[in-house]
C-alpha atoms as a PDB file:
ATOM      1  CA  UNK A   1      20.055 -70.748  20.514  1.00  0.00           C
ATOM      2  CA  UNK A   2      21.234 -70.208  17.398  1.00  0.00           C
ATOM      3  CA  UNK A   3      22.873 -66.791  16.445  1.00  0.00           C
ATOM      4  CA  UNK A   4      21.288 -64.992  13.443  1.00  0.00           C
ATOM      5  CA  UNK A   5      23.009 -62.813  11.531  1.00  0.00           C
ATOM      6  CA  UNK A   6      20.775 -59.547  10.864  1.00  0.00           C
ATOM      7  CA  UNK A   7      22.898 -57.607   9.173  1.00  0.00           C
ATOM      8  CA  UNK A   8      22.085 -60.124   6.526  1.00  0.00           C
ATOM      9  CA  UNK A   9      18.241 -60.507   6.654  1.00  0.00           C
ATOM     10  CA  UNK A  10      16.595 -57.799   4.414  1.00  0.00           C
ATOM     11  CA  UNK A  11      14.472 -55.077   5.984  1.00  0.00           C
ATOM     12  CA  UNK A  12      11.004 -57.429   5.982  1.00  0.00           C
ATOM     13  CA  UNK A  13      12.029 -60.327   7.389  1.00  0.00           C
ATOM     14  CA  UNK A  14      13.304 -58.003  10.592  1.00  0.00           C
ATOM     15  CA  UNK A  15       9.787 -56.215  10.468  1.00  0.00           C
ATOM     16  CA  UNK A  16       8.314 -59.394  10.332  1.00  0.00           C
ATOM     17  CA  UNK A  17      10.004 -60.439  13.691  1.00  0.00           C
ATOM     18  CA  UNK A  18       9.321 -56.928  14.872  1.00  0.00           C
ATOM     19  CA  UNK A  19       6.039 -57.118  14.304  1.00  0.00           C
ATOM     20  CA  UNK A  20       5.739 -60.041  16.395  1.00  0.00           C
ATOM     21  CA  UNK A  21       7.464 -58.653  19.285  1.00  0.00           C
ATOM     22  CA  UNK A  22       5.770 -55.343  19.891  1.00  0.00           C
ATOM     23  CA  UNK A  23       2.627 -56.271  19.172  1.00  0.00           C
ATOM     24  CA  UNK A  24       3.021 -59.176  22.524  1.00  0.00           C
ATOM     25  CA  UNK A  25       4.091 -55.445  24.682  1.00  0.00           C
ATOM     26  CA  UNK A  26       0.797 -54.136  23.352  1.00  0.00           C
ATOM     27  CA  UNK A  27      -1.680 -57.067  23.948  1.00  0.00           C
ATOM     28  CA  UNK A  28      -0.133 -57.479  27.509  1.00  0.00           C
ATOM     29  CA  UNK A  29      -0.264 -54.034  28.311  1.00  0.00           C
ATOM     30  CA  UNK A  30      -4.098 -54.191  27.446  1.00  0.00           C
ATOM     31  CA  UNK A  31      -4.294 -57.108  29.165  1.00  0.00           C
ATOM     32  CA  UNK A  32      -2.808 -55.208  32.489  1.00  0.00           C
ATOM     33  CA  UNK A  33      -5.310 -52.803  31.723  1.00  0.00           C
ATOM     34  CA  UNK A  34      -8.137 -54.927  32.465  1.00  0.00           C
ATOM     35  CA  UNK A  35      -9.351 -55.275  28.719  1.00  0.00           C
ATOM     36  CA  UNK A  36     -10.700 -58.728  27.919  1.00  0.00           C
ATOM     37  CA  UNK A  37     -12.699 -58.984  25.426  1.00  0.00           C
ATOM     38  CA  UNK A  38     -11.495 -59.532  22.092  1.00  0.00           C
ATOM     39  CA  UNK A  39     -13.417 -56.935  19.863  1.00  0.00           C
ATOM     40  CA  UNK A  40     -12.145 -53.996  22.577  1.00  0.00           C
ATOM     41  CA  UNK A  41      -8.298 -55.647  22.813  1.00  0.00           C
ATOM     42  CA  UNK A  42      -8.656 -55.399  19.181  1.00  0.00           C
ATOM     43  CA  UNK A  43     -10.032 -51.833  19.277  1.00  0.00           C
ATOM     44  CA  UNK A  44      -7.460 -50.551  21.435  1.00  0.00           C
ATOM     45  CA  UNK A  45      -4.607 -52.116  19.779  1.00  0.00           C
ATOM     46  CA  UNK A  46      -4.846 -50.115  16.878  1.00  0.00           C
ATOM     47  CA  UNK A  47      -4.027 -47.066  18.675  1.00  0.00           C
ATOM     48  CA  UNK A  48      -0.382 -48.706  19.385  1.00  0.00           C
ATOM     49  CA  UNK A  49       0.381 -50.525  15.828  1.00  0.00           C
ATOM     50  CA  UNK A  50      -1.496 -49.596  13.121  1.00  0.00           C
ATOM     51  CA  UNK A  51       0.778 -47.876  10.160  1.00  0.00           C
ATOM     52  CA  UNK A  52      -0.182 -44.470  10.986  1.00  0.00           C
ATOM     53  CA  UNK A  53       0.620 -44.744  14.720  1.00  0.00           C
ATOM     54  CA  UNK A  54       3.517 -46.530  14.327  1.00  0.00           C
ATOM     55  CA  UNK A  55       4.998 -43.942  11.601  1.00  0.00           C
ATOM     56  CA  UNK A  56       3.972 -41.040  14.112  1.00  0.00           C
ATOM     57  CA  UNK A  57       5.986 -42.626  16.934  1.00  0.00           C
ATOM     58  CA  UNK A  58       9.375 -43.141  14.211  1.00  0.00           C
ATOM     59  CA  UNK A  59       8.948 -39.155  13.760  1.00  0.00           C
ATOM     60  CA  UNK A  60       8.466 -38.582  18.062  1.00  0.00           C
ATOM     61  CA  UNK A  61      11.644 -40.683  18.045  1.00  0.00           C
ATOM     62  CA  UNK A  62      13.548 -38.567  15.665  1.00  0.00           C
ATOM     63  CA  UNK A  63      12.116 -35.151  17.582  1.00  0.00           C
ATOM     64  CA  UNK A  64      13.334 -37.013  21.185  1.00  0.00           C
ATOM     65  CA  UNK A  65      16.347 -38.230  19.833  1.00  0.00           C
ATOM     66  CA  UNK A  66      15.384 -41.842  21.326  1.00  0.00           C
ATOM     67  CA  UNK A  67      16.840 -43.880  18.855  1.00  0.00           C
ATOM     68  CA  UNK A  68      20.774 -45.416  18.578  1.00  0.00           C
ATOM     69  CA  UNK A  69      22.809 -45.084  15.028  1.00  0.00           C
ATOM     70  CA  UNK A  70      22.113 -48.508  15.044  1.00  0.00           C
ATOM     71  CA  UNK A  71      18.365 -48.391  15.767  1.00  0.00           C
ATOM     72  CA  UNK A  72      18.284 -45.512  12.913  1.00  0.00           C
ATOM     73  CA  UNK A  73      20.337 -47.698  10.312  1.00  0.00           C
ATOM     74  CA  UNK A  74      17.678 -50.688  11.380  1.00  0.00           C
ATOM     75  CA  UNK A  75      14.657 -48.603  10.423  1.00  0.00           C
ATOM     76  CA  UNK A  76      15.837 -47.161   7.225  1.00  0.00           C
ATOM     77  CA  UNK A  77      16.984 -50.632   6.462  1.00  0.00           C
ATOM     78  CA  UNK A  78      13.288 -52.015   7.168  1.00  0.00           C
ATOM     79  CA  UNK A  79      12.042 -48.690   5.403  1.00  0.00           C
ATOM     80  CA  UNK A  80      13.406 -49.270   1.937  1.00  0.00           C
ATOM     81  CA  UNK A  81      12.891 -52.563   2.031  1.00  0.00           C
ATOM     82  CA  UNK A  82      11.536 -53.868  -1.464  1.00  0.00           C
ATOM     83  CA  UNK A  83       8.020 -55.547  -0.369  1.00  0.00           C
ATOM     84  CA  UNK A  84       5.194 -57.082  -2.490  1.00  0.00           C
ATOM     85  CA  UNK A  85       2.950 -56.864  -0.025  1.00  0.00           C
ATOM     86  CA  UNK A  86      -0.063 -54.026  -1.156  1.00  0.00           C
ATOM     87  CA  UNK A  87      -0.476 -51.282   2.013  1.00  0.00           C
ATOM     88  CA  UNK A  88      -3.800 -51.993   3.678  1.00  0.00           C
ATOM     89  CA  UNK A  89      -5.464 -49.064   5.197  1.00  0.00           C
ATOM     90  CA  UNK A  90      -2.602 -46.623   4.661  1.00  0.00           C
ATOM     91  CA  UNK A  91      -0.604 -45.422   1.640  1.00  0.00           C
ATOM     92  CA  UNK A  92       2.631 -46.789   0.691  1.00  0.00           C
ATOM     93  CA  UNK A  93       4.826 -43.824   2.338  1.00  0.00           C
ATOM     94  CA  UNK A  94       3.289 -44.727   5.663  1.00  0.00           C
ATOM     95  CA  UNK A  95       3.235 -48.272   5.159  1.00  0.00           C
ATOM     96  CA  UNK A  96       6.997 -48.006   4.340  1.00  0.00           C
ATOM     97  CA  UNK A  97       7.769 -45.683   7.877  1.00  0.00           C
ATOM     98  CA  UNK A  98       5.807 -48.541   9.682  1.00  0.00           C
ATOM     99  CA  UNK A  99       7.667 -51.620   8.050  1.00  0.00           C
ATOM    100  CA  UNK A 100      11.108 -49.656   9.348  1.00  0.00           C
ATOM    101  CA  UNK A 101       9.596 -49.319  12.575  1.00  0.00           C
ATOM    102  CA  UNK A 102       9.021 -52.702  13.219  1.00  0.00           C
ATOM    103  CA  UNK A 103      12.347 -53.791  11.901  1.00  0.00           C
ATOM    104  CA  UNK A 104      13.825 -51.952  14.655  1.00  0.00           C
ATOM    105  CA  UNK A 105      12.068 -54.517  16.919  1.00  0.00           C
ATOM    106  CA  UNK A 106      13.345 -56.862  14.980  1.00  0.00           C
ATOM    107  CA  UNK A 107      17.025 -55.864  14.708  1.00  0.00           C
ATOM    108  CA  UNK A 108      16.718 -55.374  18.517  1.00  0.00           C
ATOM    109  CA  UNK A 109      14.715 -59.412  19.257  1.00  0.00           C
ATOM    110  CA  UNK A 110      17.698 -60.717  17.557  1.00  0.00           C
ATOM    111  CA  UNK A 111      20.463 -59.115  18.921  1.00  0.00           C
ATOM    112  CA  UNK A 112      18.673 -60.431  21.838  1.00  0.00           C
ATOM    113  CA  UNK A 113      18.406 -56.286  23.363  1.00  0.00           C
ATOM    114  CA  UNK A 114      15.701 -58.000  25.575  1.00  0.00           C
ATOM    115  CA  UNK A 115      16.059 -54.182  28.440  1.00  0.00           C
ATOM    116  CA  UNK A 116      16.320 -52.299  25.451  1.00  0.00           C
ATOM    117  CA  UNK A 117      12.784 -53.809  23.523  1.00  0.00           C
ATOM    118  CA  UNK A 118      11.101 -53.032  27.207  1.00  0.00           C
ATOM    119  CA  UNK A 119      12.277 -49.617  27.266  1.00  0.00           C
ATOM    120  CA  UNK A 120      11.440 -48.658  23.840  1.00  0.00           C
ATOM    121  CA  UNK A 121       8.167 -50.775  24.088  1.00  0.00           C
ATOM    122  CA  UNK A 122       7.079 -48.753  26.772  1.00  0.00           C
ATOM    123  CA  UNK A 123       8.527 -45.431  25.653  1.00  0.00           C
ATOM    124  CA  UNK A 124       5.843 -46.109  22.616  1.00  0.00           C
ATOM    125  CA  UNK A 125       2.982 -47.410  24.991  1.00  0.00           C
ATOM    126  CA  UNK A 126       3.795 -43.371  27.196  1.00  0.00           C
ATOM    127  CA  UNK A 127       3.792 -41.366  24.075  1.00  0.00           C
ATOM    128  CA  UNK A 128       0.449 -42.577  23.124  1.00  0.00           C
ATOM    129  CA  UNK A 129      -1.047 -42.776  25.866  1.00  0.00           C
ATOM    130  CA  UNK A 130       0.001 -39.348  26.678  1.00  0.00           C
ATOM    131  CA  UNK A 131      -2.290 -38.306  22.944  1.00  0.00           C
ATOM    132  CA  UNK A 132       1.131 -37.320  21.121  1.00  0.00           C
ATOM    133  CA  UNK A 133       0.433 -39.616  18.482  1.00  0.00           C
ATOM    134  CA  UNK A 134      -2.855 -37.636  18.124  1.00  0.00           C
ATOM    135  CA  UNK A 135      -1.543 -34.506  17.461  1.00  0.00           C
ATOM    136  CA  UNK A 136      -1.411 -33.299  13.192  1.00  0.00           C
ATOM    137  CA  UNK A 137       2.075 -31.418  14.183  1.00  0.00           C
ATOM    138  CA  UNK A 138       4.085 -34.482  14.482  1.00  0.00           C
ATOM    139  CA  UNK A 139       2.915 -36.509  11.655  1.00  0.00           C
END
């Protein structure tokens, strides 16, 4: 396999890979559930990676201390990351949180941090499951 440089792949290509790679945690986690049916799966994943959840769990990450230097240079990286892509369902500010979220999952798939993707994967899939992403305080 060849090695990719991140360090030189601006903030939306790593959310783009990211994306990609936390989204396959959610659906199997679903899946492990016992949800089947496409219009629930779809329901449910929404809760896990829509903008708004996804910027609530960057600010639980910040309050728990979760992430590395690394992991916080990653997201601000994926953050400020010039897009031309419009926000759907969100405004831009949240849009932005979520696109440095997901480059964290990207920095992480291609620095092949397979142990590290499961436990932050599932660090995400406890906090809301627990309601914390729920709650107005920690947006």
């Amino acid at each position: 396999m060849t090695e990719v440089n991140y360090r030189q792949l601006n903030g939306m290509a790593l959310a783009y890979v990211g994306d990609a790679v936390y989204e396959v945690f959610i659906r199997e986690h679903l899946i492990e559930l016992g949800y089947t049916v496409p219009t629930k799966l779809h329901h449910h994943a929404t809760h896990f990676v829509s903008a708004k959840a996804q910027a609530v769990l960057i600010k639980l990450m910040e309050a728990d201390a979760v992430l590395t230097d690394e992991e916080t240079a990653m997201f601000k990286h994926g953050r400020n990351a010039t897009t031309h892509h419009r926000a759907k369902n969100t405004d831009i500010v949240t849009y932005r949180i979520s696109t440095g979220f997901e480059a964290i999952f990207g920095y992480l798939q291609l620095t092949h941090q397979m142990d590290r993707i499961d436990w932050l994967a599932h660090w995400c899939i406890d906090q809301v499951e627990a309601g914390r992403t729920e709650q107005t305080d920690a947006k």
